[in-house]
N, C-alpha and C. Protein backbone atom coordinates (compact mmCIF):
# COMPACT_ATOMS: atom_id res chain seq x y z
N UNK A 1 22.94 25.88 40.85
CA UNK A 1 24.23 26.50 40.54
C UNK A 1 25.19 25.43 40.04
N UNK A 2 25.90 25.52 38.94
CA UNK A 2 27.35 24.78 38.50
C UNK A 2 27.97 25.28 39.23
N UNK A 3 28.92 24.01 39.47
CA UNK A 3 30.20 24.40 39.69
C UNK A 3 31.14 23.60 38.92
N UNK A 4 32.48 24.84 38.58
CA UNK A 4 33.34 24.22 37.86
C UNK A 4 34.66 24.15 38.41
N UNK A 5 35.36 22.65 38.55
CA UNK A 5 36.37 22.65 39.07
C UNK A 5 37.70 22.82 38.45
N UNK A 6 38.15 23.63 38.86
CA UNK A 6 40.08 23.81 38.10
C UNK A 6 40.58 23.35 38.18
N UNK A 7 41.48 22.82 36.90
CA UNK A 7 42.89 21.79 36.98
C UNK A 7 43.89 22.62 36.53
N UNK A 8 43.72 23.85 36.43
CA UNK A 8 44.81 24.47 36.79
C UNK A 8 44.20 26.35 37.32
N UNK A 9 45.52 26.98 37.45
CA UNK A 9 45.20 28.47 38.05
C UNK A 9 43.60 29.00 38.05
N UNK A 10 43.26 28.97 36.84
CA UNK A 10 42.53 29.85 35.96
C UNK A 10 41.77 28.97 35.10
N UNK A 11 40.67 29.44 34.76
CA UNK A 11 39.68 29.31 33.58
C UNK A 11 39.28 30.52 32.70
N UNK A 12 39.37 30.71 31.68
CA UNK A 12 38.94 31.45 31.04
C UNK A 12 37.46 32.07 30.71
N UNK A 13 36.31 32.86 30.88
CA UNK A 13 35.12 33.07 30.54
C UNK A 13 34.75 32.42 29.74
N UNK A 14 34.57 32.54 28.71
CA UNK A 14 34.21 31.66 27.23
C UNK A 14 34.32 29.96 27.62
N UNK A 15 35.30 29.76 28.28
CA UNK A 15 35.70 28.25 28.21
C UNK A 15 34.32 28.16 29.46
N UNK A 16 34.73 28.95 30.35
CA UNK A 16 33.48 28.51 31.67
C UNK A 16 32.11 28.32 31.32
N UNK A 17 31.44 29.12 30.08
CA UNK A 17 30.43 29.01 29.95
C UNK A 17 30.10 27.55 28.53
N UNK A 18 30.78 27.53 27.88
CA UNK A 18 30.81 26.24 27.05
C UNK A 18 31.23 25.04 28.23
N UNK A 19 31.87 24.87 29.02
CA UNK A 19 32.39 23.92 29.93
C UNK A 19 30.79 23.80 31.13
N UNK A 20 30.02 24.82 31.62
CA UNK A 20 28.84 25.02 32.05
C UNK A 20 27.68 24.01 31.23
N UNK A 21 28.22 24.20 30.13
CA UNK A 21 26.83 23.74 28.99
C UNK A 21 25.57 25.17 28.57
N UNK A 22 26.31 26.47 29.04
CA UNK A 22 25.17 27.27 28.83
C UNK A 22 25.11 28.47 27.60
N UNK A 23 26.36 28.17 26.46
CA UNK A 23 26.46 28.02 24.86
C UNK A 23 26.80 27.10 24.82
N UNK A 24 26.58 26.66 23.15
CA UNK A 24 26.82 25.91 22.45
C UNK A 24 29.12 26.10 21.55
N UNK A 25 29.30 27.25 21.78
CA UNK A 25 30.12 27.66 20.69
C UNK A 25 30.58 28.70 21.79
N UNK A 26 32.66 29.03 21.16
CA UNK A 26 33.18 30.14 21.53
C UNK A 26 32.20 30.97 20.72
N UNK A 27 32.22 31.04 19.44
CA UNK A 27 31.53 31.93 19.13
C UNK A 27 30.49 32.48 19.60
N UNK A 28 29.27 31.61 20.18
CA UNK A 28 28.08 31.82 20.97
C UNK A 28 28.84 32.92 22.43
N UNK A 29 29.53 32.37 23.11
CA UNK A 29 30.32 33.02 24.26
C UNK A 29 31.02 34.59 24.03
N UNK A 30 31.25 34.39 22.72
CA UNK A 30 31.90 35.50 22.37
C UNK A 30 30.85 36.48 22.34
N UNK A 31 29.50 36.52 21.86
CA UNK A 31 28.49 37.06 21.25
C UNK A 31 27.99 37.85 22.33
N UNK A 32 27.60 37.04 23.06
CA UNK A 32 26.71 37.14 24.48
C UNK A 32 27.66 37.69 25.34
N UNK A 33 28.69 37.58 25.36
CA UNK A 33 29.85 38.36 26.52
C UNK A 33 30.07 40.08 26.06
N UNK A 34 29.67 40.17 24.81
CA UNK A 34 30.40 41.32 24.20
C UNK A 34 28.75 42.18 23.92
N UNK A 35 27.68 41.70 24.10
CA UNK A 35 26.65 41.83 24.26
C UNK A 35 25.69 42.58 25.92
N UNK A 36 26.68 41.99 26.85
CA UNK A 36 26.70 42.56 28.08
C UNK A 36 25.71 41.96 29.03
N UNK A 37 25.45 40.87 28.42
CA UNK A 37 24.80 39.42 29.06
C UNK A 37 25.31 39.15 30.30
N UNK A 38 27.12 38.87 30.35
CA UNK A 38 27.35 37.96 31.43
C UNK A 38 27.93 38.90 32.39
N UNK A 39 27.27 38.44 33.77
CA UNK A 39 28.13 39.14 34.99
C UNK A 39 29.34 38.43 35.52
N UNK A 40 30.57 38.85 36.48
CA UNK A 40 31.37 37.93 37.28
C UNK A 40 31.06 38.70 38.13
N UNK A 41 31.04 38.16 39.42
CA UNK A 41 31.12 38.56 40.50
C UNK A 41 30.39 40.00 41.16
N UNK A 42 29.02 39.55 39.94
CA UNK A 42 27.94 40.98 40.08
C UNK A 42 28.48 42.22 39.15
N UNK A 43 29.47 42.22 38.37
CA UNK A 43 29.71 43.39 37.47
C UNK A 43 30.09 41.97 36.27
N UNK A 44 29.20 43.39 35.24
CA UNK A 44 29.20 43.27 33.64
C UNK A 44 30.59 42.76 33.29
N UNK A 45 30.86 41.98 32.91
CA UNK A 45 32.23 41.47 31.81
C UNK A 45 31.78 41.65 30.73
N UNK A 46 32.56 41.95 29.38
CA UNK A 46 32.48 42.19 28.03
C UNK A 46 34.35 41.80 27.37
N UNK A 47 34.81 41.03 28.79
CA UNK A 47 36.26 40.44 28.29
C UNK A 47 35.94 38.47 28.08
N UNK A 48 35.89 38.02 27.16
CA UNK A 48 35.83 36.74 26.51
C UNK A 48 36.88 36.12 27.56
N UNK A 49 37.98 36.84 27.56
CA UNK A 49 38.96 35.90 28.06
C UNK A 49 39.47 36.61 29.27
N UNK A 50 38.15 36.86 30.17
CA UNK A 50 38.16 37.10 31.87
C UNK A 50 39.12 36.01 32.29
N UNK A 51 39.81 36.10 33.13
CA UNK A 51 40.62 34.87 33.69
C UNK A 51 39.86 35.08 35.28
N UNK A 52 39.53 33.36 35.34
CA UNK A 52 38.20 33.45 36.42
C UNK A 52 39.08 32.22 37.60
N UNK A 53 38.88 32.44 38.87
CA UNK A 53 39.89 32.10 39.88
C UNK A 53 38.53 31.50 40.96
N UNK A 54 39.39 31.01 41.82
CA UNK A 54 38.78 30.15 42.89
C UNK A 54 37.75 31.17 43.41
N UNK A 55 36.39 31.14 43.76
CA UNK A 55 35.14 31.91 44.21
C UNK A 55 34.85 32.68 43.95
N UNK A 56 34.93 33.04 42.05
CA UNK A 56 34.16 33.47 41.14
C UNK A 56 32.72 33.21 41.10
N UNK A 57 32.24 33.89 40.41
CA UNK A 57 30.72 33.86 40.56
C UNK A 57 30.77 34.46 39.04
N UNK A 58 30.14 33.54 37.99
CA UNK A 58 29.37 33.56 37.12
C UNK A 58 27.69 33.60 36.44
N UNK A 59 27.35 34.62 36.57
CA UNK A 59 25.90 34.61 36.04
C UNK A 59 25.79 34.77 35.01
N UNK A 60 24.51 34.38 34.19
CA UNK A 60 24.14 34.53 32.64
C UNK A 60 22.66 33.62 32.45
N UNK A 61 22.01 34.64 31.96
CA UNK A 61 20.52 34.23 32.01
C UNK A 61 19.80 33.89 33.10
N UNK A 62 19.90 33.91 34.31
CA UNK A 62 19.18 33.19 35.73
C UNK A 62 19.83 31.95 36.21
N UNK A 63 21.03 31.81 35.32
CA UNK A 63 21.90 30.52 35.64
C UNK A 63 22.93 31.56 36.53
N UNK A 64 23.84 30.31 37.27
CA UNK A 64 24.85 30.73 37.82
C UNK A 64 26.29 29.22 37.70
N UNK A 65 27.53 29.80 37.47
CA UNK A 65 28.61 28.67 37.74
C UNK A 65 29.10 29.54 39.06
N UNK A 66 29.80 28.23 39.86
CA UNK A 66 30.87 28.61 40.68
C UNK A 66 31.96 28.32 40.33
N UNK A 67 33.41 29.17 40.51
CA UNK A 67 34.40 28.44 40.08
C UNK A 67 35.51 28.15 41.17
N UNK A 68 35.56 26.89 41.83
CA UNK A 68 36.10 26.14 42.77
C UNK A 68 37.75 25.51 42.37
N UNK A 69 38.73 25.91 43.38
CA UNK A 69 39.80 24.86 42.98
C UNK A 69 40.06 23.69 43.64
C-alpha cells in the first residue's frame, strides 16, 4: 500500500494517483477515473477532482494509496 502524505487539507484524485506513480499523465488519470477504474473508499469515483482527506482509501488496479495527514 502507498501512502501519501498531505501538506495541506486535501489532495485531489488525479494528483493522488500521478503523485502514487500509478499513471503516467493527468490525462492518463482523467481516462481511467471517468472509465470507472478507480474506487475511494470502496465506491466507484468518476470525479478527477475527488478532494481526498486524511483515511482515504484509494484503489486502482490491485494497488492501493492511503491518504495520511
Amino acid at each position: 500500500m502507498e501512502v501519501i502524505a498531505l501538506w495541506e487539507e486535501y489532495i485531489k484524485l488525479g494528483q493522488a494517483l500521478k503523485a502514487a506513480g500509478l499513471v503516467e499523465s493527468g490525462v492518463e488519470a482523467k481516462i481511467v477515473i471517468q472509465n470507472g477504474e478507480v474506487m475511494v473508499n470502496g465506491e466507484t469515483e468518476f470525479q478527477r477532482g475527488k478532494k481526498l482527506y486524511d483515511g482515504d482509501v484509494v484503489s486502482f488496479r490491485g494497488e492501493e494509496i492511503r491518504i495520511v495527514k
